[in-house]
Protein backbone atom coordinates (compact mmCIF):
# COMPACT_ATOMS: atom_id res chain seq x y z
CA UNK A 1 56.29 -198.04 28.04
CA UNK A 2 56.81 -194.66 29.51
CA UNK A 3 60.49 -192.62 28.60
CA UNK A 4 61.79 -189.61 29.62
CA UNK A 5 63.73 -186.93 27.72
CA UNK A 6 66.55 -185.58 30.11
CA UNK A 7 68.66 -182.70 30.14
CA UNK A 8 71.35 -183.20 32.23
CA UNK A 9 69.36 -184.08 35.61
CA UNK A 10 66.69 -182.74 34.91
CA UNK A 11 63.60 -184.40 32.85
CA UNK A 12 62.16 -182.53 30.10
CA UNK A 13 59.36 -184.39 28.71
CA UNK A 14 57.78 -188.06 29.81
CA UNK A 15 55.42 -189.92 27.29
CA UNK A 16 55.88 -192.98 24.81
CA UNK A 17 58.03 -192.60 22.29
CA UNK A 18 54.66 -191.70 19.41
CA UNK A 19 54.06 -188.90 22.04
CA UNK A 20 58.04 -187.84 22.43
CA UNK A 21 59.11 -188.00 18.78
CA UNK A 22 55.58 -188.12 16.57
CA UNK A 23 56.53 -186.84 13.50
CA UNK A 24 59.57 -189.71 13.68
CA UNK A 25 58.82 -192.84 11.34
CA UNK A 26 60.54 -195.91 13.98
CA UNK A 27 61.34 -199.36 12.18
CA UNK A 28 58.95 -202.65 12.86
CA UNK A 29 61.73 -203.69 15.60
CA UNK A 30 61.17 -200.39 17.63
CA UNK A 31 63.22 -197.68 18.79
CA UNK A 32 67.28 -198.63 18.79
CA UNK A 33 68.97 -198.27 21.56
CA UNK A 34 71.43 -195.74 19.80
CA UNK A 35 68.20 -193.16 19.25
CA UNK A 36 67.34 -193.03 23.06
CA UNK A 37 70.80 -192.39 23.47
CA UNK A 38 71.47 -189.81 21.21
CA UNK A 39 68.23 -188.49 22.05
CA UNK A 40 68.89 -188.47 26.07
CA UNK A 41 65.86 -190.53 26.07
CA UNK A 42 65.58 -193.42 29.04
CA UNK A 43 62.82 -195.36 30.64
CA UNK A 44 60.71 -194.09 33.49
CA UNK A 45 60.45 -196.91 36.38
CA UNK A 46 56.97 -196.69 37.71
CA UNK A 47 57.32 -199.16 40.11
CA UNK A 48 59.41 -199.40 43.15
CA UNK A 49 59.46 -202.29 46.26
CA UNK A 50 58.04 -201.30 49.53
CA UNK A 51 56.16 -202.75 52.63
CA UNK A 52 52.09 -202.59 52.58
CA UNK A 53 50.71 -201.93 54.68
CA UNK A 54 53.01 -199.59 56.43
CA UNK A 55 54.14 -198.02 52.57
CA UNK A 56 52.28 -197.02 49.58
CA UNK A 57 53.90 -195.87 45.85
CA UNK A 58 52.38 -192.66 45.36
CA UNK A 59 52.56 -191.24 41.11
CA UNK A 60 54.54 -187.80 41.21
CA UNK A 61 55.70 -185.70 37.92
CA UNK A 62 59.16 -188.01 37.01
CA UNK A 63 62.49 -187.03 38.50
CA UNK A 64 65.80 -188.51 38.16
CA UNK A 65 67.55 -190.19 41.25
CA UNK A 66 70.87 -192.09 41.29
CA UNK A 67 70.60 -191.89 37.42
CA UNK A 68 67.55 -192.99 36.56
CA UNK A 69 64.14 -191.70 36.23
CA UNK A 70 61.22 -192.50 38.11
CA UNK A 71 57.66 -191.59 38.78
CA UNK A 72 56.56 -193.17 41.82
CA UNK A 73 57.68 -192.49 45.28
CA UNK A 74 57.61 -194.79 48.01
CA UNK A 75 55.46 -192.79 51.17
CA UNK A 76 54.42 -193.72 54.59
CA UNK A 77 50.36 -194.46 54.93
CA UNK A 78 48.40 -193.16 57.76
CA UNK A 79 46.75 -195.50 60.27
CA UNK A 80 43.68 -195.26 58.79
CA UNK A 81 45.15 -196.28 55.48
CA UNK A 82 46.84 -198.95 56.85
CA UNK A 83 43.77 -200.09 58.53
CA UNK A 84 41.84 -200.18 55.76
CA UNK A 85 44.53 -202.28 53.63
CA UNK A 86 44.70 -205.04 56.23
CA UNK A 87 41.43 -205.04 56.54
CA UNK A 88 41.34 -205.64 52.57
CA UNK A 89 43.85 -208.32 52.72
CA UNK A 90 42.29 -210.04 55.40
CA UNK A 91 39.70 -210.23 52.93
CA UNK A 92 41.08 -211.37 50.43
CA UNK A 93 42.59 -214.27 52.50
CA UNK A 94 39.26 -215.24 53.75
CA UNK A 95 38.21 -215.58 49.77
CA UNK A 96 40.98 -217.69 49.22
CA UNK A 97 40.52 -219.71 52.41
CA UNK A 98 36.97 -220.18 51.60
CA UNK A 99 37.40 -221.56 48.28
CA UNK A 100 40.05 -223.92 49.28
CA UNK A 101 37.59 -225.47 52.04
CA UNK A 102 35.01 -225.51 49.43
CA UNK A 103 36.96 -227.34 46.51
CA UNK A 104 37.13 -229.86 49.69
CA UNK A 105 33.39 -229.97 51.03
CA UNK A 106 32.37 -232.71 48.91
CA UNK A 107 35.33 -234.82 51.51
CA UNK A 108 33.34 -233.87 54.34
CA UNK A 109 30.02 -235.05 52.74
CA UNK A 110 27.90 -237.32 54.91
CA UNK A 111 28.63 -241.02 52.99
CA UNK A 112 32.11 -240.49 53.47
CA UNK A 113 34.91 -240.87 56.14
CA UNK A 114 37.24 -237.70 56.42
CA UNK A 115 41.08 -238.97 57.01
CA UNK A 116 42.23 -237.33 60.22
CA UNK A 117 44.53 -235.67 56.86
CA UNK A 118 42.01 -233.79 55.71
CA UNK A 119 40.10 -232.93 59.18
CA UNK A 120 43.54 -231.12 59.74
CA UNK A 121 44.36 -229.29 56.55
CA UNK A 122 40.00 -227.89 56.88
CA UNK A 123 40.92 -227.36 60.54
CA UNK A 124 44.06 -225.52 59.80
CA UNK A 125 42.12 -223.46 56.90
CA UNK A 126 39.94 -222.42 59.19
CA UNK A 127 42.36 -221.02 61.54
CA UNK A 128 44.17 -219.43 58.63
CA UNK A 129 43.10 -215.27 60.36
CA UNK A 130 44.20 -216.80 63.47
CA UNK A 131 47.76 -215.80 61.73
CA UNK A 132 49.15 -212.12 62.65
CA UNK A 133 49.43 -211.25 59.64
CA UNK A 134 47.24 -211.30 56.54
CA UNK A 135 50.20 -209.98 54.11
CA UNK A 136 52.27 -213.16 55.24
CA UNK A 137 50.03 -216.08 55.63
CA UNK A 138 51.40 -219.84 56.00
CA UNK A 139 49.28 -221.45 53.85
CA UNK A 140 48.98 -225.43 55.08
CA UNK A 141 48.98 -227.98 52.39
CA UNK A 142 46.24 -230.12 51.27
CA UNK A 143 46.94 -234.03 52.00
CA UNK A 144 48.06 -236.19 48.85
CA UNK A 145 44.91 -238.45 49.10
């Protein structure tokens, strides 16, 4: 875990606590809560929501907003960034879709009869990057038998 040392607003120092305090000897249990505070020490967030592909976190030196500390910002991604993460994702999907149509293959094998079921779910697996979005895919669901 990542902390901060603050003074006032502003942060002084970021590292674990070994690299903040290392000539400090800290009990089995960790740091107490009472030595970050008497030491102005908090916890950096490093992560923050936001909306791929139209959003990225981006690392920056920590700051403190609202009264905490973070170092991460949420940023806007170019088009070409944002093409090249749905194009990922889209990948990714197709990998997932893939194996699910494979775990069923054997269904589809020539000795037996696929249920009008299971010619759906493959069908629908197959149209799975028909979908407008590959960050919000409706996965269907297999049959029972």
């Amino acid at each position: 875990m990542i902390y901060a040392i603050l003074d006032g607003t502003t942060v002084k120092n970021t590292g674990t606590i070994q690299q903040l305090f290392p000539y400090t000897c800290f009990p089995r249990t960790g740091v107490t809560p009472s030595f970050l505070t008497e030491n102005n020490v908090v916890d950096v967030i490093a992560t923050l929501d936001y909306t791929s592909p139209t959003q990225k976190l981006t690392k920056v030196d920590a700051y403190v907003e609202g009264g905490k500390v973070y170092n991460v910002r949420v940023e806007s991604t170019t088009a070409e960034e944002q093409a090249d993460l749905i194009s990922a994702e889209w990948s990714q999907v197709r990998m997932e879709r893939n194996m699910l149509l494979q775990q069923t293959d054997w269904r589809a094998s020539s000795d037996l009869t696929l249920s009008d079921d299971w010619k759906s779910y493959r069908q629908a697996l197959r149209n799975i990057t028909l979908q407008s979005s590959p960050f919000n895919i409706t996965w269907p669901t297999a049959p029972s038998s």
